[in-house]
Protein backbone atom coordinates (compact mmCIF):
# COMPACT_ATOMS: atom_id res chain seq x y z
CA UNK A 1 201.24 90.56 146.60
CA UNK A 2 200.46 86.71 147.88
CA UNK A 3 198.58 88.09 150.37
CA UNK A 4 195.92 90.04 147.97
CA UNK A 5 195.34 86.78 145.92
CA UNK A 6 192.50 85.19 148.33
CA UNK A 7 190.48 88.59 148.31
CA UNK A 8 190.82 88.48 144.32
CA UNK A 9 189.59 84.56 144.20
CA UNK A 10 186.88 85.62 146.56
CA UNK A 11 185.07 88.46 144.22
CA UNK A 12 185.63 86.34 141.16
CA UNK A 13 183.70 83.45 142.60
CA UNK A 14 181.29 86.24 143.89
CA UNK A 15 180.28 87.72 140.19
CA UNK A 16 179.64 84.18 139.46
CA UNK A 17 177.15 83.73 141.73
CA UNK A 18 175.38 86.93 140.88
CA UNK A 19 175.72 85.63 137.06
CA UNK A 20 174.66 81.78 137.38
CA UNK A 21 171.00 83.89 139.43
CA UNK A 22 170.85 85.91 136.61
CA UNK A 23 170.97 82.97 134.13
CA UNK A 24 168.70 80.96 135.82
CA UNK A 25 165.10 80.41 134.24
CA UNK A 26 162.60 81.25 136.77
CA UNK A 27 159.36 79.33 136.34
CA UNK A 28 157.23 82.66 135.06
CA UNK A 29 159.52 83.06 132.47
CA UNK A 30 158.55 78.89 131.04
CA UNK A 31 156.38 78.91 127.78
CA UNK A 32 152.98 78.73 128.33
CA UNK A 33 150.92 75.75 126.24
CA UNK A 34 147.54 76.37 125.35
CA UNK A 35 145.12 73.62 124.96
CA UNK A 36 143.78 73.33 121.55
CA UNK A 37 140.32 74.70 120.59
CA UNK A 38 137.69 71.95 120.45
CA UNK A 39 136.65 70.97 117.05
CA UNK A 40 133.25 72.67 115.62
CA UNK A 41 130.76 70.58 115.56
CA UNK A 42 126.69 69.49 115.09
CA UNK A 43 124.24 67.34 117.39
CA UNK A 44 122.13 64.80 116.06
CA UNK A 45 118.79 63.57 118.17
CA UNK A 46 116.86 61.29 117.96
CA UNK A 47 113.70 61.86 120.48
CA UNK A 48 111.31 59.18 120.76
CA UNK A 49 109.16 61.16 123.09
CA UNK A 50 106.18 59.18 124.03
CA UNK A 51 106.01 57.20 120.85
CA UNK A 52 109.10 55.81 121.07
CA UNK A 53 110.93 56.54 124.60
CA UNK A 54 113.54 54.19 124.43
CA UNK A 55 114.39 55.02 121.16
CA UNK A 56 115.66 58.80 122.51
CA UNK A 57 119.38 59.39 121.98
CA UNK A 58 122.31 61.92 121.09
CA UNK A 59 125.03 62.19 119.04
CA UNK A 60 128.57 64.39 118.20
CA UNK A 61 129.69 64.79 114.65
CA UNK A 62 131.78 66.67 113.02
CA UNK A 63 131.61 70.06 111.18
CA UNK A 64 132.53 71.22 107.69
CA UNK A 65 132.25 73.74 105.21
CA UNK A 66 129.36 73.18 103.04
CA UNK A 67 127.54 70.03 105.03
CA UNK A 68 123.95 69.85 104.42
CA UNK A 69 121.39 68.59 106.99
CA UNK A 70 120.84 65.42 104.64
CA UNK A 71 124.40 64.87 104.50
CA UNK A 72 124.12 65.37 108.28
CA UNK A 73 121.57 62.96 108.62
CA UNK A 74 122.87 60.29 106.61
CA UNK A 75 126.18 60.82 108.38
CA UNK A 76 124.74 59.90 111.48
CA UNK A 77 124.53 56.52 110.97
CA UNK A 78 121.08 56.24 112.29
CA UNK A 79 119.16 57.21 109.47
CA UNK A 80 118.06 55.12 106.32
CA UNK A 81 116.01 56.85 103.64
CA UNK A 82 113.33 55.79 101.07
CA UNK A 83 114.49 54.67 97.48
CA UNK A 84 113.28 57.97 96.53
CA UNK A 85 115.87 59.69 99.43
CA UNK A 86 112.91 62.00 99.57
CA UNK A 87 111.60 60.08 103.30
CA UNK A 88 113.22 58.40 106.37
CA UNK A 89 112.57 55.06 106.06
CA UNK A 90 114.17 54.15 109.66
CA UNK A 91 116.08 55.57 112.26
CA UNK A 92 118.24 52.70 114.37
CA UNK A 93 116.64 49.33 113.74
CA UNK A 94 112.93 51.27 113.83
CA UNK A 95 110.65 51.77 111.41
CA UNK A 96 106.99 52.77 111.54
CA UNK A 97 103.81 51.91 110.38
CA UNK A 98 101.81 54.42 107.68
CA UNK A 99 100.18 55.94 110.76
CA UNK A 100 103.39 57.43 112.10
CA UNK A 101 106.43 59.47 109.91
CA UNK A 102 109.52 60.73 110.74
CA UNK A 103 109.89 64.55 110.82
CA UNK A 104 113.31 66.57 111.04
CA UNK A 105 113.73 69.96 113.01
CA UNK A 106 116.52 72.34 112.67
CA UNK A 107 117.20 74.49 116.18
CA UNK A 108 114.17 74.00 117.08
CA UNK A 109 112.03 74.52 113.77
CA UNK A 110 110.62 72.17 111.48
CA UNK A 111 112.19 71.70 108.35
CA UNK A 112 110.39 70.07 105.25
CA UNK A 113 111.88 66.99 103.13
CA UNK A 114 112.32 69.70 100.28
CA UNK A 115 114.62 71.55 102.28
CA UNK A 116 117.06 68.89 103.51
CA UNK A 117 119.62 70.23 101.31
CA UNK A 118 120.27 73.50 102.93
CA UNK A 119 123.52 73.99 104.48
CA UNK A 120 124.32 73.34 108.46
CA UNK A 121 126.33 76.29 111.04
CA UNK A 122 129.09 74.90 113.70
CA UNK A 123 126.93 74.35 116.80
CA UNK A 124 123.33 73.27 114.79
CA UNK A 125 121.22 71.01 116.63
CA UNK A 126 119.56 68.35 114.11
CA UNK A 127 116.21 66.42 116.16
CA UNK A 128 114.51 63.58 114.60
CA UNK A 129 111.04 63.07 115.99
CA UNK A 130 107.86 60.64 115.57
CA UNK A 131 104.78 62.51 115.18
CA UNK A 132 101.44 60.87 114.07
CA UNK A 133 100.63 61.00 109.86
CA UNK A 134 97.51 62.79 109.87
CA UNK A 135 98.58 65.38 113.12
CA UNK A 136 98.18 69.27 112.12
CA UNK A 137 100.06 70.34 115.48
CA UNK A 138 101.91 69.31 118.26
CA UNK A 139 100.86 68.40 121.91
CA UNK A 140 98.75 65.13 121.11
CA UNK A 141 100.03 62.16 123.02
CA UNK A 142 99.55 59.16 121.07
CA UNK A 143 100.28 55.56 122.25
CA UNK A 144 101.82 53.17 120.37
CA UNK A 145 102.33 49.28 119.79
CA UNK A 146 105.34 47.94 118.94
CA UNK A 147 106.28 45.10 116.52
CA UNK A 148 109.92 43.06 116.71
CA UNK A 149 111.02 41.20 114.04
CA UNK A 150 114.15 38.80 114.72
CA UNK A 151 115.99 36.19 112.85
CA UNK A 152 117.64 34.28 115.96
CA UNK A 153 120.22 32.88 115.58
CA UNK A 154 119.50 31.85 112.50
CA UNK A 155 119.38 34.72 110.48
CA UNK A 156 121.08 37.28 113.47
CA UNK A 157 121.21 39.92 111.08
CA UNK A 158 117.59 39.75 110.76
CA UNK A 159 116.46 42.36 113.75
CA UNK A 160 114.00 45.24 113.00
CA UNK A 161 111.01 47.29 114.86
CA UNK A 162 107.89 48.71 113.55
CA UNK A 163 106.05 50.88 115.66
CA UNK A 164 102.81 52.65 115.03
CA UNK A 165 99.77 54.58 117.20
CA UNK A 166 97.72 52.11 119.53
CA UNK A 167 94.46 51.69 118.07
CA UNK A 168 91.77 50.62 121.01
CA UNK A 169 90.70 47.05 121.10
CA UNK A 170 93.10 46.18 118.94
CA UNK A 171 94.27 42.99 118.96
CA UNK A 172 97.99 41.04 117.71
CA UNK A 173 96.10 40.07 114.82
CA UNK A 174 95.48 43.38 113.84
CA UNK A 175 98.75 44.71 114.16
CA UNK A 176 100.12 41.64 112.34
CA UNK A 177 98.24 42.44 109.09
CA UNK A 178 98.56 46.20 109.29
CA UNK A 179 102.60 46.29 109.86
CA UNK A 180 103.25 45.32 106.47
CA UNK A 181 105.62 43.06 106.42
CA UNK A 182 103.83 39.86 107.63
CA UNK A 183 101.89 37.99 105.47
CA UNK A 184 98.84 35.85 107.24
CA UNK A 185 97.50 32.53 105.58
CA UNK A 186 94.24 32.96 104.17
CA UNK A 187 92.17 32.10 107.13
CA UNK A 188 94.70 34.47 109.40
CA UNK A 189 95.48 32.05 111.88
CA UNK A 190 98.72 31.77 111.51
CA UNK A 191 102.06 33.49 110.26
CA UNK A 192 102.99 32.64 106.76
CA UNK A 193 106.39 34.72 106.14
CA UNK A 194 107.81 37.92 107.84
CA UNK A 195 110.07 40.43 106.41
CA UNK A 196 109.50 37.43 102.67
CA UNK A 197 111.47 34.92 104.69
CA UNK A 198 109.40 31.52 105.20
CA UNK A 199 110.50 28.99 107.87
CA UNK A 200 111.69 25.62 106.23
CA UNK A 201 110.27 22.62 107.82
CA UNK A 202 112.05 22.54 111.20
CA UNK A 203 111.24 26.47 111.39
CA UNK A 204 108.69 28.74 112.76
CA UNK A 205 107.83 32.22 113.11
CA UNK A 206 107.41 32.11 117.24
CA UNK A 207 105.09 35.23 118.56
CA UNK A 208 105.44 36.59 122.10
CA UNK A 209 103.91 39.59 123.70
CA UNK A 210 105.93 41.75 126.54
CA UNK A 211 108.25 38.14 125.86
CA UNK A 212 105.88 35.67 126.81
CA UNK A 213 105.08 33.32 124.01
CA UNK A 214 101.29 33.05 122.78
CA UNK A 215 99.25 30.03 122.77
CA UNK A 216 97.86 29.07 119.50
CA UNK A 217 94.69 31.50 120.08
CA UNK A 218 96.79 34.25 121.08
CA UNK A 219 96.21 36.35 117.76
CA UNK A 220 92.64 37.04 119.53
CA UNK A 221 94.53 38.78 122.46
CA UNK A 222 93.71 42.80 123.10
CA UNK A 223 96.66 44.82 123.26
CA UNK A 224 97.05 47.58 125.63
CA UNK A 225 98.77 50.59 124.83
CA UNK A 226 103.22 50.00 124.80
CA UNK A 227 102.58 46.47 124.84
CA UNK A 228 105.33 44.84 122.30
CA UNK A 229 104.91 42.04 120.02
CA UNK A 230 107.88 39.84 119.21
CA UNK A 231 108.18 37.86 116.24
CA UNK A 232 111.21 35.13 116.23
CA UNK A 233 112.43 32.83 113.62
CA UNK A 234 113.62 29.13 115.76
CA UNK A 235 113.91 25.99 115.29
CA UNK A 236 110.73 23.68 116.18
């Protein structure tokens, strides 16, 4: 009888074996994970195309139900409109001159002011583009002066752009007076306020072009087309 006992032990510990293999998780049988679906969502552009290169850029933002290109827009952050919400005043820190507007396409197709409201699709591609006031059609490459307006440091939040189509001969005077927002003394020879603000007496308006300062004939200078005026608010 003793003798049969090691032969017994020896199966026993064999079905365990065969029952700890069968237990066992084998890595085919592990729960798969699946990566979550990325969130819909809607590009806004802004192409500066030859009017404004630098000004070119692309963003992400969300989708939802019932989002409107408007809303789209002014989620974007980039866009201000008119008091009127009817026009883009600026996009970014840029605004332009009455010879240039801001137009809007939709996937590719222009889309009119009075149909901002219309709703947006997952995967819409918003574009906000410079094209010339008076332009019937596309394809005309216009050149453009720009126009930087900046507080310094002493009025830092002060820091704006006006751009608008290069007009031969022109000189900084003339783009001074047509930008709108600087006021000339009578005999235009020098800068009275920009943007309403007027220096107090250890202030002036400094003017630079491609950031080298002008002398005090400078407004006479002829501009060549992309060539950038800076206005700056220091201390004399």
């Amino acid at each position: 009888m003793n003798k049969k006992i090691p032969g017994f032990i020896g199966i026993c510990l064999l079905i365990l074996v065969i029952l700890s293999g069968c237990t066992e998780t084998r890595p085919s049988e592990q729960p798969v994970v699946q990566e979550t679906e990325p969130t819909n969502s809607i590009t806004v552009a802004v192409d500066g195309s030859t009017f404004l290169p630098d000004a070119t850029k692309s963003i992400k933002r969300d989708f939802s139900e019932g989002l409107t290109l408007k809303k789209a827009l002014s989620n974007s952050g980039l866009v201000d409109f008119t008091a009127d919400g009817k026009r883009i005043q600026s996009v970014g820190e840029v605004s332009l001159d009455s010879s240039l507007t801001w137009a809007v396409k939709l996937n590719g197709k222009d889309i009119d002011p009075e149909d901002w409201n219309m709703e947006l699709h997952a995967k819409d591609e918003v574009i906000i583009y410079v094209k010339a006031a008076d332009s019937t059609g596309e394809g005309v490459a216009y050149q453009t002066t720009l126009l930087k307006v900046s507080g310094g440091n002493i009025m830092p939040n002060l820091n704006r752009q006006y751009a608008g189509v290069y007009i031969q001969e022109c000189t900084v005077r003339d783009v001074l007076k047509s930008s709108g927002v600087v006021r000339m003394s009578e005999n235009n020879k020098y800068v009275v306020a920009v943007e309403n603000v007027i220096p107090r007496m250890n202030q002036r308006w400094v003017i630079k072009v491609n950031d080298k300062e002008l002398m005090d004939n400078g407004l006479d200078m002829k501009l060549s087309p992309r060539d950038a005026i800076k206005l700056e608010l220091t201390t004399s």
